[in-house]
Protein backbone atom coordinates (compact mmCIF):
# COMPACT_ATOMS: atom_id res chain seq x y z
CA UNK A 1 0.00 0.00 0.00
CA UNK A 2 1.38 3.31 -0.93
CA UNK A 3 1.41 6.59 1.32
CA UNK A 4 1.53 9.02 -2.27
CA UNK A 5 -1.40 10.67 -2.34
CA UNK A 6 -3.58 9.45 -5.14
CA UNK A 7 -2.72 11.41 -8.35
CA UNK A 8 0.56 12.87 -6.92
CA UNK A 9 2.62 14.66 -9.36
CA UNK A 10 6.13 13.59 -10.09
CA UNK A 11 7.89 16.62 -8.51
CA UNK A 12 5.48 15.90 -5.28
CA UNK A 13 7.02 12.54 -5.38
CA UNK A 14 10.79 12.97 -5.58
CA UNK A 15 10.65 15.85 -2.44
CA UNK A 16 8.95 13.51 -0.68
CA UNK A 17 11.71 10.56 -1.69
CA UNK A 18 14.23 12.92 -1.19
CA UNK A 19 13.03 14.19 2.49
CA UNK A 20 12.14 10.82 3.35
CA UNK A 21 16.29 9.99 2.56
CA UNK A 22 17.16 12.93 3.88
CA UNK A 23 15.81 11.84 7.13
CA UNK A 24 16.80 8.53 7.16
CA UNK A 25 20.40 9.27 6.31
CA UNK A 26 19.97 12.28 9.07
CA UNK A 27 19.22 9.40 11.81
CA UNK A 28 21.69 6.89 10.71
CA UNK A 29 24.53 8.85 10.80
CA UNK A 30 23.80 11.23 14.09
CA UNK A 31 25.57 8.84 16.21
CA UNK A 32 28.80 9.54 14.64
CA UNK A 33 27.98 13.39 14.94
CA UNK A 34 27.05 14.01 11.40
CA UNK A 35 24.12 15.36 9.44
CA UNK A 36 22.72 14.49 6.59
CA UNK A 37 24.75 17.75 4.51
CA UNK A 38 28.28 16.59 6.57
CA UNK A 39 27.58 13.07 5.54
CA UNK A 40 27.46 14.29 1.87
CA UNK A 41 30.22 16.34 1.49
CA UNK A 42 32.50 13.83 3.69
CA UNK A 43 31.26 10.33 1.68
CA UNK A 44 32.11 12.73 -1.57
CA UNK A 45 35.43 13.26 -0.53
CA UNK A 46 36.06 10.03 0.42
CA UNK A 47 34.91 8.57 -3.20
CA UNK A 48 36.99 11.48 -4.37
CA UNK A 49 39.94 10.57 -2.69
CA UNK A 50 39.70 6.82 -3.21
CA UNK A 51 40.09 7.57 -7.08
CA UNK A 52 43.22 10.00 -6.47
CA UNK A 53 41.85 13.84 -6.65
CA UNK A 54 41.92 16.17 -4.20
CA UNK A 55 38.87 18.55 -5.03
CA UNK A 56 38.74 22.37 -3.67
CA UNK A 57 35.73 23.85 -2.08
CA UNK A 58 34.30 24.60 -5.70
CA UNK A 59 35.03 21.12 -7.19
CA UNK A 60 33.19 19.56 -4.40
CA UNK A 61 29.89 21.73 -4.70
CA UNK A 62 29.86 20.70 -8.09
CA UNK A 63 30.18 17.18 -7.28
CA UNK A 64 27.68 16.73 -4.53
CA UNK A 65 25.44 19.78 -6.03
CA UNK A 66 25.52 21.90 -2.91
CA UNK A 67 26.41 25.45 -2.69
CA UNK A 68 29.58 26.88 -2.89
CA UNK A 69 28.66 29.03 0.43
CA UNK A 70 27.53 26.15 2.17
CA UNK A 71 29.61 23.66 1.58
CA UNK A 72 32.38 26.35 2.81
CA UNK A 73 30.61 26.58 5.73
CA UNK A 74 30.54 22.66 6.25
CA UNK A 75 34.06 22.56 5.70
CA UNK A 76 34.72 25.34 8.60
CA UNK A 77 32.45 22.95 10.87
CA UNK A 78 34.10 19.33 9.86
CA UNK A 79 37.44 21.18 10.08
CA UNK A 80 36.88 22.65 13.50
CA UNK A 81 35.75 19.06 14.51
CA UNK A 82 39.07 17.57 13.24
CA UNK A 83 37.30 15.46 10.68
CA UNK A 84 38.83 17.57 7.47
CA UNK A 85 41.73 19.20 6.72
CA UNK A 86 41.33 22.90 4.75
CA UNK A 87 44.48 23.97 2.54
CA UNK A 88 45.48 26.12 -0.01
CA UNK A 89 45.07 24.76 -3.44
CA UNK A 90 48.76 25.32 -4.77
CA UNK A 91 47.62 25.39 -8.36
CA UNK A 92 44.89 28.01 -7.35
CA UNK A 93 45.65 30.71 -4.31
CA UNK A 94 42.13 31.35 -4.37
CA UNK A 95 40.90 27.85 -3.67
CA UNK A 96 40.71 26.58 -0.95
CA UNK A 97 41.53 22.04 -1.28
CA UNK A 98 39.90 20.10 1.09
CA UNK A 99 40.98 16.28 2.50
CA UNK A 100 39.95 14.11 5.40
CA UNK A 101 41.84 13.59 8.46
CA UNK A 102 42.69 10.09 9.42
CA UNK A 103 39.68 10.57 12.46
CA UNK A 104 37.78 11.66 9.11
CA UNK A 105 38.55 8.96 7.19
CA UNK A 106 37.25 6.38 10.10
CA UNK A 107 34.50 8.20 10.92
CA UNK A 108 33.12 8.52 7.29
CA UNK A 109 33.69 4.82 6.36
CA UNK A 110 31.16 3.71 9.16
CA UNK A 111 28.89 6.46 8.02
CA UNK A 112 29.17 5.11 4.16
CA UNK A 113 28.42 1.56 5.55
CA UNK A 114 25.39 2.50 7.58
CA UNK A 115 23.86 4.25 4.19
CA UNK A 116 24.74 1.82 2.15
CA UNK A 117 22.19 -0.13 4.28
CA UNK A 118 19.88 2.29 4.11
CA UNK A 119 20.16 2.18 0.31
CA UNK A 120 19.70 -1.57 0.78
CA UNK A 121 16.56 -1.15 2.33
CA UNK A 122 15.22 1.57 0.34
CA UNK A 123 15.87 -0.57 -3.07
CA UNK A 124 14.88 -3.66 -1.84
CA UNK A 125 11.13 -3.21 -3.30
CA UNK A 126 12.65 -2.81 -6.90
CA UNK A 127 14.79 -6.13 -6.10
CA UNK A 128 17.92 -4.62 -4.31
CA UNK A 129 20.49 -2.42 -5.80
CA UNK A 130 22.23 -4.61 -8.09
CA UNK A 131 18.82 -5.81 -9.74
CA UNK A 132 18.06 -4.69 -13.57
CA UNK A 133 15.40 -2.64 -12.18
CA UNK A 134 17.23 -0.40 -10.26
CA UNK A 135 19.58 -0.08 -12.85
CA UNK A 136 16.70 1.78 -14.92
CA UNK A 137 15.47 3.42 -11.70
CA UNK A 138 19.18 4.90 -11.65
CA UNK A 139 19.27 5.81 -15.31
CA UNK A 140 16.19 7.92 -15.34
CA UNK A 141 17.27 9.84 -12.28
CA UNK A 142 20.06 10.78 -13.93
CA UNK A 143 18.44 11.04 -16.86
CA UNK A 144 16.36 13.74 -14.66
CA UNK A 145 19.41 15.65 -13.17
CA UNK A 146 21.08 16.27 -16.10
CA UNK A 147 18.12 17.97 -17.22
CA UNK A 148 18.06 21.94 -17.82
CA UNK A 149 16.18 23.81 -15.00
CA UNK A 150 15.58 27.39 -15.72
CA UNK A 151 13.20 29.64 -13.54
CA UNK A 152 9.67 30.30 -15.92
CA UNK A 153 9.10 34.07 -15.07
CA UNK A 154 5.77 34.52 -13.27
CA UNK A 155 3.97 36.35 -15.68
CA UNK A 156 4.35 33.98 -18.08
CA UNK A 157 1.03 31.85 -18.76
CA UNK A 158 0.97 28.31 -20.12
CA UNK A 159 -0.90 27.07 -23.25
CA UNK A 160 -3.08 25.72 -20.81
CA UNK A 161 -3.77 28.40 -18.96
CA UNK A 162 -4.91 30.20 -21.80
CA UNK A 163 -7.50 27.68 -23.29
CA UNK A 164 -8.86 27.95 -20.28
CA UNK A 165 -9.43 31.97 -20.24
């Protein structure tokens, strides 16, 4: 049984997917003092790391699609907790490269292994993550995020809207 409303858009149904996550990912990794945003930006650099690059500030709100601002922010928090380490990008002056700490590095591979179960559970009902299912399910997301999103101005009226005048 479903808790969608009946005849819930599509945009009604990815915020709630994406609060419901949110929350989930919120609870499972407060017990290693993290949030939800921390988790994010700390599993990122983690993948990052694991494949060789050192991202700046900028790279990494690219990567995990927060703001620059706020994922400066973050970094001021995680590096005031002793999780990451904040340093000048010597290719850039401006830029500011960020890295875990060791404590960082523990801290974020429990947090990666309690969401992965999380992702376990939440993919289970389309046969778990590795099933051919899922695989679609994860194409047309990012099928979705790599689509254009402009702001329509408020004064414009749809087709729609005007049939109905």
């Amino acid at each position: 049984m479903s808790t969608a409303p009946e005849n819930a858009t599509a945009g009604f149904l990815v915020w709630r997917l994406s609060m419901k996550w949110r929350v989930a990912v919120d609870r499972a990794v407060a017990p290693l003092g993290m949030t939800h945003a921390q988790y994010s930006l700390m599993a990122s650099l983690y993948g990052m790391s694991r494949s060789g690059t050192r991202p700046n500030q900028r790279q990494l709100a690219d990567h995990t699609g927060l703001e620059p601002l706020y994922v400066s922010k973050l970094a001021r928090a995680l590096e005031t907790s002793g999780l990451i380490a904040r340093t000048r990008d010597p290719d850039d002056p401006r830029a500011i490269q960020l890295s875990l700490t060791g404590q960082g590095h523990d801290v974020t591979k429990h947090a990666v292994k309690a969401v992965q179960a999380l992702l376990d559970q939440l993919l289970e009902p389309l046969g778990g993550q590795d099933s051919p299912r899922t695989s679609r399910f994860t194409r047309e997301l990012a099928t979705l995020l790599d689509a254009p999103l402009d702001p329509v101005p408020l004064d414009r009226t749809t087709k729609n809207e005007k049939e109905q005048s």
